[in-house]
Protein backbone atom coordinates (compact mmCIF):
# COMPACT_ATOMS: atom_id res chain seq x y z
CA UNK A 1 4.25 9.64 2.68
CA UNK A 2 6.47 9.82 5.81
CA UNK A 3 3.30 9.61 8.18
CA UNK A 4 1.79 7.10 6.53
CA UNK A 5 4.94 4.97 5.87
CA UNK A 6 6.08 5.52 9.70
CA UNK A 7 9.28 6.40 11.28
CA UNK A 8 11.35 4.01 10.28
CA UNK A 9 11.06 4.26 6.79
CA UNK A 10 13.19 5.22 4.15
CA UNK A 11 12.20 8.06 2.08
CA UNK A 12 14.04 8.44 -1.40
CA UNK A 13 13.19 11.00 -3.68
CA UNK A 14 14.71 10.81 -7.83
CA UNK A 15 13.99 13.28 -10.52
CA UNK A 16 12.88 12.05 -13.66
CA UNK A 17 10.85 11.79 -16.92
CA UNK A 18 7.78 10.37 -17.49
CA UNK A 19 6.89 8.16 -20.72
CA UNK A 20 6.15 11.25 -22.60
CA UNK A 21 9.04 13.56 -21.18
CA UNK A 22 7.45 15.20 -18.40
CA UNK A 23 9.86 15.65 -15.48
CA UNK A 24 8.64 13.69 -12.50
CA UNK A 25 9.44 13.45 -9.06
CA UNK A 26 9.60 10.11 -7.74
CA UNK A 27 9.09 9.40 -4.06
CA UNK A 28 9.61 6.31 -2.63
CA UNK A 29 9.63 5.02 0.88
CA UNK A 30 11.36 1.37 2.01
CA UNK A 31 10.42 -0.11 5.38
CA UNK A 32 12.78 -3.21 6.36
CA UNK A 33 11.21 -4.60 9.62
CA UNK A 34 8.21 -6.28 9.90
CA UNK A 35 7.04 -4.48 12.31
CA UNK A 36 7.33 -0.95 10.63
CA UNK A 37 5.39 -2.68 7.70
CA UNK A 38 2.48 -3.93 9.77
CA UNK A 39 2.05 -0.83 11.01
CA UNK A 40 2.22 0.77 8.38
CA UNK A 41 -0.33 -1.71 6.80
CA UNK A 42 -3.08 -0.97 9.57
CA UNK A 43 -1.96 3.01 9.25
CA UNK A 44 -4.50 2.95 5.93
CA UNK A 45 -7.30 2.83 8.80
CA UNK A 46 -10.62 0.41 8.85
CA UNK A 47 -11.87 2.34 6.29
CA UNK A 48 -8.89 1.64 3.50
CA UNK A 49 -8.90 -1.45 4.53
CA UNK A 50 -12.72 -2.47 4.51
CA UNK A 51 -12.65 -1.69 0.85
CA UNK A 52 -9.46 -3.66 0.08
CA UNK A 53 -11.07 -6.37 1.47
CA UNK A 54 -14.20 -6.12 -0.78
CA UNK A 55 -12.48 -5.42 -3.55
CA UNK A 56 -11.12 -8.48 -3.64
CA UNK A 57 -7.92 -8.80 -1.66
CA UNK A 58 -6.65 -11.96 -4.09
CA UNK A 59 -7.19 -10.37 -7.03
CA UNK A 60 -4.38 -7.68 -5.46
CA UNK A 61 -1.61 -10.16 -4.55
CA UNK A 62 0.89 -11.17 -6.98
CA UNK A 63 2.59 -14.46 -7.45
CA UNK A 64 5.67 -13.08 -5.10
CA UNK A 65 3.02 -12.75 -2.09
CA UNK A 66 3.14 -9.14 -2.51
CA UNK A 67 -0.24 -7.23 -1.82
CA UNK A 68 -0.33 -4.32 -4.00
CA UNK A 69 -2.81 -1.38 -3.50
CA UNK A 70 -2.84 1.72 -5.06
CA UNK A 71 -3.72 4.90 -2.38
CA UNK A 72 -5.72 8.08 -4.31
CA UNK A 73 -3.00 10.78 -4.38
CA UNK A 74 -5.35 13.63 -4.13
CA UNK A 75 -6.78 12.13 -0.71
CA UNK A 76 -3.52 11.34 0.74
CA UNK A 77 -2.66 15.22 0.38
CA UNK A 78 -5.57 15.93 2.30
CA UNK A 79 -4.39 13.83 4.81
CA UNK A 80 -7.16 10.75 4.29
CA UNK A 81 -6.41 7.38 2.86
CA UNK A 82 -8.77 6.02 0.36
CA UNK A 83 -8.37 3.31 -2.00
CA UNK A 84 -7.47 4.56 -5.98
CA UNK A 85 -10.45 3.42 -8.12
CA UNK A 86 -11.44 4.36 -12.05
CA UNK A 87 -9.55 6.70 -13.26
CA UNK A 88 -7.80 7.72 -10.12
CA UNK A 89 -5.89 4.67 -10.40
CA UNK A 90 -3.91 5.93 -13.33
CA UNK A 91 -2.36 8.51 -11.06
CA UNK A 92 -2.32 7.05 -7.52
CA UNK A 93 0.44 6.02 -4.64
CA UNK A 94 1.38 2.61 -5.05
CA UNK A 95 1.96 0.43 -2.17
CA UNK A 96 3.59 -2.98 -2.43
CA UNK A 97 3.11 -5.05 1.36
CA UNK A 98 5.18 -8.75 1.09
CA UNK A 99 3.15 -11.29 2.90
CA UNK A 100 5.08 -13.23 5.25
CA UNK A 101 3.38 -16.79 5.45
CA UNK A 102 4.87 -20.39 5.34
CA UNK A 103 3.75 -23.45 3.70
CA UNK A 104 0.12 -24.51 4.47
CA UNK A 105 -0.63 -20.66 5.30
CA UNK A 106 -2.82 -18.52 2.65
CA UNK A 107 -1.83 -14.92 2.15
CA UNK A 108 -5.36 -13.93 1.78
CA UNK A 109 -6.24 -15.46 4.92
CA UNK A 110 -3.31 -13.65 6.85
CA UNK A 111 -4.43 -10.49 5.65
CA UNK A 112 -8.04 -11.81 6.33
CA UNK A 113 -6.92 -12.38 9.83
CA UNK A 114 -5.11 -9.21 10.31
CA UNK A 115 -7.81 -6.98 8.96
CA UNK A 116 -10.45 -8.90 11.21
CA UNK A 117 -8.19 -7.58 14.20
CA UNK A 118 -8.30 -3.94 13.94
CA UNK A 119 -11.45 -3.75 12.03
């Protein structure tokens, strides 16, 4: 989580229980400056991001501009980022990017935009 959140982030860690009383560990890192959060964006690599793209980036952002992707947790242990899908979803790292755009601006078309320039 710390490589692929970057060096500036924030790493907090809080035990818990799940629904059903399991403990859990929950890990979560908090990056404040844009820059950390780009990078950290274009840190999921061309592949990651290829496949958010045809999956459907809208479909992904809520109505807060947030992009939310889910990261397959076995993968990221490995030390490769793929995109969750089926029933890896269910247990996956969730990621939550806030798209900075103004009025007139899409925030598909910014991530369009910044995919298209490292891809």
């Amino acid at each position: 989580m710390q490589w692929l959140a970057g060096e500036g982030a924030e790493i907090s860690r809080e035990r818990s229980k799940s629904h059903h009383g399991a403990p859990q560990m929950m890990i979560e890192a908090s990056i404040d400056r844009k820059k950390g959060a780009k990078q950290a964006f274009l840190r999921m690599g061309v592949a990651a991001l290829s496949d958010l793209r045809s999956a459907g980036i809208a479909d992904l952002i809520d109505e807060d501009k947030a992009l939310h992707v889910r990261i397959d947790i076995d993968e990221l242990v490995q030390g490769r980022i793929s995109l969750a899908t089926g029933k890896s979803r269910k247990f996956a790292v969730k990621g939550r990017f806030k798209i900075e755009s103004y009025p007139g601006q899409e925030p598909v078309e910014i991530l369009n935009q910044l995919i298209d320039d490292i891809v």
